[in-house]
N, C-alpha and C. Protein backbone atom coordinates (compact mmCIF):
# COMPACT_ATOMS: atom_id res chain seq x y z
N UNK A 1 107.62 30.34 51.21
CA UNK A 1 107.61 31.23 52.36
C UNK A 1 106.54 30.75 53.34
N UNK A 2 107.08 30.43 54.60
CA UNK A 2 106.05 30.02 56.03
C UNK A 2 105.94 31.32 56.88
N UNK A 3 104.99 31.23 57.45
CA UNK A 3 104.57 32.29 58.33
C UNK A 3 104.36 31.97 59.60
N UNK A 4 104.51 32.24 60.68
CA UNK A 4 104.71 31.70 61.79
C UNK A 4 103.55 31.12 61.93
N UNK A 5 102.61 30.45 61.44
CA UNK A 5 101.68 29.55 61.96
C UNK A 5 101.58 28.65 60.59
N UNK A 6 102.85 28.40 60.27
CA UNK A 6 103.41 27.45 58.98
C UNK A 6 102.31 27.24 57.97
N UNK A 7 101.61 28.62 57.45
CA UNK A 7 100.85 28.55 56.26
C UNK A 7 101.61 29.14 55.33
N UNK A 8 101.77 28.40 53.75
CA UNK A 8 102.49 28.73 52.95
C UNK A 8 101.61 29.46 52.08
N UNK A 9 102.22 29.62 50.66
CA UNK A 9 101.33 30.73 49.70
C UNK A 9 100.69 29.77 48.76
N UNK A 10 101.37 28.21 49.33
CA UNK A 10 100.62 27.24 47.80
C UNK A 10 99.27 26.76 48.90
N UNK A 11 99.41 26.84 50.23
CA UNK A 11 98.36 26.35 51.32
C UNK A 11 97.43 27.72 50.77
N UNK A 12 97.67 28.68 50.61
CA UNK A 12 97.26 29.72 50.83
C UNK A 12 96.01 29.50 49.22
N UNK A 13 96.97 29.33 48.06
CA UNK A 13 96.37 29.40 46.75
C UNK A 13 95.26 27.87 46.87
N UNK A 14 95.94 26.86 47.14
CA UNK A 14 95.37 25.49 47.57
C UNK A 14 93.59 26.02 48.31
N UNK A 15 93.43 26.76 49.02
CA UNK A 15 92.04 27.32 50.16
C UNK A 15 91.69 28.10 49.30
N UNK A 16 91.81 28.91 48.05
CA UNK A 16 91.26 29.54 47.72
C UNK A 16 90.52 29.23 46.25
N UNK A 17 90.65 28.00 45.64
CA UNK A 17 90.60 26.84 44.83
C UNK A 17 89.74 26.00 45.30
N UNK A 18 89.91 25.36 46.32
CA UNK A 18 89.20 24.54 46.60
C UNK A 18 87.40 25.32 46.81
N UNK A 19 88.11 26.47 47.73
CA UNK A 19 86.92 26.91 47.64
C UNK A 19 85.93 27.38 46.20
N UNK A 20 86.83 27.80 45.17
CA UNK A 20 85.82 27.88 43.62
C UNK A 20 85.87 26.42 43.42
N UNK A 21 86.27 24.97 43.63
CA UNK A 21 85.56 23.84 43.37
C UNK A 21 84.42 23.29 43.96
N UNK A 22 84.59 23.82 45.36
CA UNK A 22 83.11 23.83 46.29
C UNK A 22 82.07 24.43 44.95
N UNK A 23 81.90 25.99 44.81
CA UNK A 23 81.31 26.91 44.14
C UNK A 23 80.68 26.21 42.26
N UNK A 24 82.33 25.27 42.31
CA UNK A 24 81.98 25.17 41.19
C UNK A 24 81.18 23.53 40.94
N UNK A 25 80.43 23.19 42.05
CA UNK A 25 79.38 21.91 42.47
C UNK A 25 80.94 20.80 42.02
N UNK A 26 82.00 20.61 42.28
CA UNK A 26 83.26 19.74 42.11
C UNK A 26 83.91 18.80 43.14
N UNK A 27 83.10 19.71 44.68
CA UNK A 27 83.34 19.11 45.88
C UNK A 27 82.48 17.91 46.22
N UNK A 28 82.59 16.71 46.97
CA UNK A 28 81.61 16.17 47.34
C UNK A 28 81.43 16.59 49.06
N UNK A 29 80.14 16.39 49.61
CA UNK A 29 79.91 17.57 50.83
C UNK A 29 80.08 16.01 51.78
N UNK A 30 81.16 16.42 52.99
CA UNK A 30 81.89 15.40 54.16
C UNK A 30 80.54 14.69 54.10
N UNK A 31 80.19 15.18 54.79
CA UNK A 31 78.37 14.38 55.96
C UNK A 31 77.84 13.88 54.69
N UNK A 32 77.41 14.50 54.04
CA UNK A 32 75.89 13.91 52.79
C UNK A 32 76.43 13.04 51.88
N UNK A 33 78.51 13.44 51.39
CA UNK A 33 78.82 12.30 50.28
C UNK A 33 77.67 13.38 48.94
N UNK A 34 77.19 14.44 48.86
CA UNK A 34 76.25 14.48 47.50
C UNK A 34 77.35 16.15 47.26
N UNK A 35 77.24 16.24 45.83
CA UNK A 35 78.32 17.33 45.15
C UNK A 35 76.67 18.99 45.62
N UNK A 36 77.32 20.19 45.86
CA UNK A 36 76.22 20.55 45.62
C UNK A 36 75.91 21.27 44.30
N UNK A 37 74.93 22.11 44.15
CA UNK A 37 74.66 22.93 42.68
C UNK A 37 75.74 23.73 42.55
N UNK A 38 76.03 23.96 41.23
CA UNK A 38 77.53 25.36 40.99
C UNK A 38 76.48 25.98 41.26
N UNK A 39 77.54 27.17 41.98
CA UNK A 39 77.25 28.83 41.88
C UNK A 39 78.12 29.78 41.34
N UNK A 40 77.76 29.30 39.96
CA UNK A 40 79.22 30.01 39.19
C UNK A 40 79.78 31.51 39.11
N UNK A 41 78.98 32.52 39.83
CA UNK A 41 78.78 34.25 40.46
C UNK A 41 79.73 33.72 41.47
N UNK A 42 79.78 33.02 42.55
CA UNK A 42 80.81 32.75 43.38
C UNK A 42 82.09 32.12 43.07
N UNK A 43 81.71 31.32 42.13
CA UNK A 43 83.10 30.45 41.74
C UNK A 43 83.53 31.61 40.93
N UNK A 44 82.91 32.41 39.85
CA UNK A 44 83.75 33.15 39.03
C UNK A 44 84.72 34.67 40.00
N UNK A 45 83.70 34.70 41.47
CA UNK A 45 84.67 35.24 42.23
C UNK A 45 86.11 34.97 42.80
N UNK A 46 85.65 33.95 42.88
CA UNK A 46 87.10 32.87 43.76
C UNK A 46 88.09 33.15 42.71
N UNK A 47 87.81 32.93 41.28
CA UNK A 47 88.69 32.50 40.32
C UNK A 47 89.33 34.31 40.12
N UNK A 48 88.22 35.10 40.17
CA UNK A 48 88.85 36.32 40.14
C UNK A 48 89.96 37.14 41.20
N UNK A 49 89.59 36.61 42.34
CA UNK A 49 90.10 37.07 43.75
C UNK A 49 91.48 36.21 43.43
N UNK A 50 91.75 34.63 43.14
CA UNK A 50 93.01 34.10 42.63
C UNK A 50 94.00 35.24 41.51
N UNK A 51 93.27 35.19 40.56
CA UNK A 51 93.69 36.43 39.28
C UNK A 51 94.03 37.54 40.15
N UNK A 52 93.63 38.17 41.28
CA UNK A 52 93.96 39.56 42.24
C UNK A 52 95.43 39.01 42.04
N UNK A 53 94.77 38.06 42.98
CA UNK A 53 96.63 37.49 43.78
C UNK A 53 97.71 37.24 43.42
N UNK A 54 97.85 36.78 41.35
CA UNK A 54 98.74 36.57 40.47
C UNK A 54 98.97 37.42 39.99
N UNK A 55 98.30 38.90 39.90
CA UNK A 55 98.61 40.26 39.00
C UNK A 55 99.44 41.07 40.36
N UNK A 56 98.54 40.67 41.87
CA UNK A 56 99.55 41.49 42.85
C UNK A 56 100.39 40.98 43.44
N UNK A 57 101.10 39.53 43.06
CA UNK A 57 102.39 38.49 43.42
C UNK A 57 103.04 38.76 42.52
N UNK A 58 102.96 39.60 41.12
CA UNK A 58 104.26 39.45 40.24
C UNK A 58 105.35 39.60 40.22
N UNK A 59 106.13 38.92 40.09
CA UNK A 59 107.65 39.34 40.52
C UNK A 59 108.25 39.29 42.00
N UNK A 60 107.15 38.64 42.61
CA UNK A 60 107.52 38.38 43.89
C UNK A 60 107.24 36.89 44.73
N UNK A 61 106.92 35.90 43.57
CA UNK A 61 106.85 34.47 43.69
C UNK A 61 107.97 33.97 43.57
N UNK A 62 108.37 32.54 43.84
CA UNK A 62 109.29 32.00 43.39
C UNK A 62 108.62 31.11 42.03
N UNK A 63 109.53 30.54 41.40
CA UNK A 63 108.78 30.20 40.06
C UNK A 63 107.35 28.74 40.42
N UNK A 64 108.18 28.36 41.14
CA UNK A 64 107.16 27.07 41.62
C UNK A 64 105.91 27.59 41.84
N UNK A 65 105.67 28.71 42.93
CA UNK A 65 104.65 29.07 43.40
C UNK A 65 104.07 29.79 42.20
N UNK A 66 104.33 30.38 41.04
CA UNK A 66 104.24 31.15 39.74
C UNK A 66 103.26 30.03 39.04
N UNK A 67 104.28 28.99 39.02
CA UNK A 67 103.83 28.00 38.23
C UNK A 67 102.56 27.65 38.65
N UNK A 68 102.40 26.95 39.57
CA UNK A 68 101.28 26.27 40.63
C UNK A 68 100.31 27.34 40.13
N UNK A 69 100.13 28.55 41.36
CA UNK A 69 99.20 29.60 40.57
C UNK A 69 98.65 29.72 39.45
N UNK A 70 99.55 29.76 38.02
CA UNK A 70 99.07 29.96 36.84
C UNK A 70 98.11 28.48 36.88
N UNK A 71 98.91 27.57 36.88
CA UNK A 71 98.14 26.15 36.74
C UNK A 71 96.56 26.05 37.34
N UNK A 72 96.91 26.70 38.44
CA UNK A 72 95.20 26.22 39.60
C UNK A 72 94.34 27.02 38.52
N UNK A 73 95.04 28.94 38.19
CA UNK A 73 94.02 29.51 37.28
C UNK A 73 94.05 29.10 36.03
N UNK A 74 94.58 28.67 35.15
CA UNK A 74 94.02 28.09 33.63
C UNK A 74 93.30 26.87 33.75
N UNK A 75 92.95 26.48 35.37
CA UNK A 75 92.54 25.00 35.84
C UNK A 75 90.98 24.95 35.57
N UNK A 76 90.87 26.11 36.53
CA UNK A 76 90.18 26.48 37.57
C UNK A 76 89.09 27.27 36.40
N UNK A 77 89.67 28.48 35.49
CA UNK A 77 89.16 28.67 34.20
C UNK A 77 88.30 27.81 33.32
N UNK A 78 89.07 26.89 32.93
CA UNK A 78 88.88 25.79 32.20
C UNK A 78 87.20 25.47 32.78
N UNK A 79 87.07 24.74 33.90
CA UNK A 79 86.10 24.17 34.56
C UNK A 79 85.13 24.97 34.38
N UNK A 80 85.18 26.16 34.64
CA UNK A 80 84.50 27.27 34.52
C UNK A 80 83.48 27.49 33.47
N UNK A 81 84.40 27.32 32.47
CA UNK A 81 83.56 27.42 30.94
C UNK A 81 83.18 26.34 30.79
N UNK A 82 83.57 25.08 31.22
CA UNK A 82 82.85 23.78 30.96
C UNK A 82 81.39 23.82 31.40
N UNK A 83 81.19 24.36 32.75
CA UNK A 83 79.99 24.01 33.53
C UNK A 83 78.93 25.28 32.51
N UNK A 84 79.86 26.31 32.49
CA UNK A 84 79.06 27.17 31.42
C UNK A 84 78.52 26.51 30.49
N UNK A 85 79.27 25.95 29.61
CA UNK A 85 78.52 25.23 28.22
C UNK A 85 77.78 24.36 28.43
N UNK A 86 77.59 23.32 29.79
CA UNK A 86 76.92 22.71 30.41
C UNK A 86 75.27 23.28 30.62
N UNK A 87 75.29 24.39 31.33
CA UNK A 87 74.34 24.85 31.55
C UNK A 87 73.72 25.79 30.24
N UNK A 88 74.39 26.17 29.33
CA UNK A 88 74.27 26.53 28.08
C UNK A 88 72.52 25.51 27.04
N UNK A 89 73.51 24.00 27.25
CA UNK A 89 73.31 23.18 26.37
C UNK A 89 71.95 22.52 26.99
């Protein structure tokens, strides 16, 4: 589904991802080329605000976009607990 300024819902899930990989220090920053520190209180927001969007899209995705979604969040999860045990250890 496009919206008259041709943003889709995977553009849509795609911006909201990237942004918990920013969060989750995964990005490298344009100008500097250097990753910055996780802020995993923000990334674990992003990842939650995604989880909003898959409990209030149910049944109203097409499967692709279902799919994609689940994928970015068991992704996006994943990383999550990594940097955790990271900072754990």
């Amino acid at each position: 589904m496009t919206t008259a300024n041709n943003v889709t819902f995977d553009m849509f899930v795609v911006t909201l991802a990237t942004t918990a990989a920013v969060h989750l220090g995964d990005v490298v920053d344009r100008e500097s080329g250097v990753k910055s520190a996780p802020n995993l209180a923000s990334a674990a927001q992003m990842i939650d605000m995604l989880a909003l969007l898959e409990d209030k899209t149910r049944g109203n995705l097409t499967l692709d976009e279902e799919q994609k979604l689940s994928l970015t969040l068991r992704t996006l999860r994943k990383r999550l607990l990594e940097i955790k045990e990271q900072v754990v250890d």
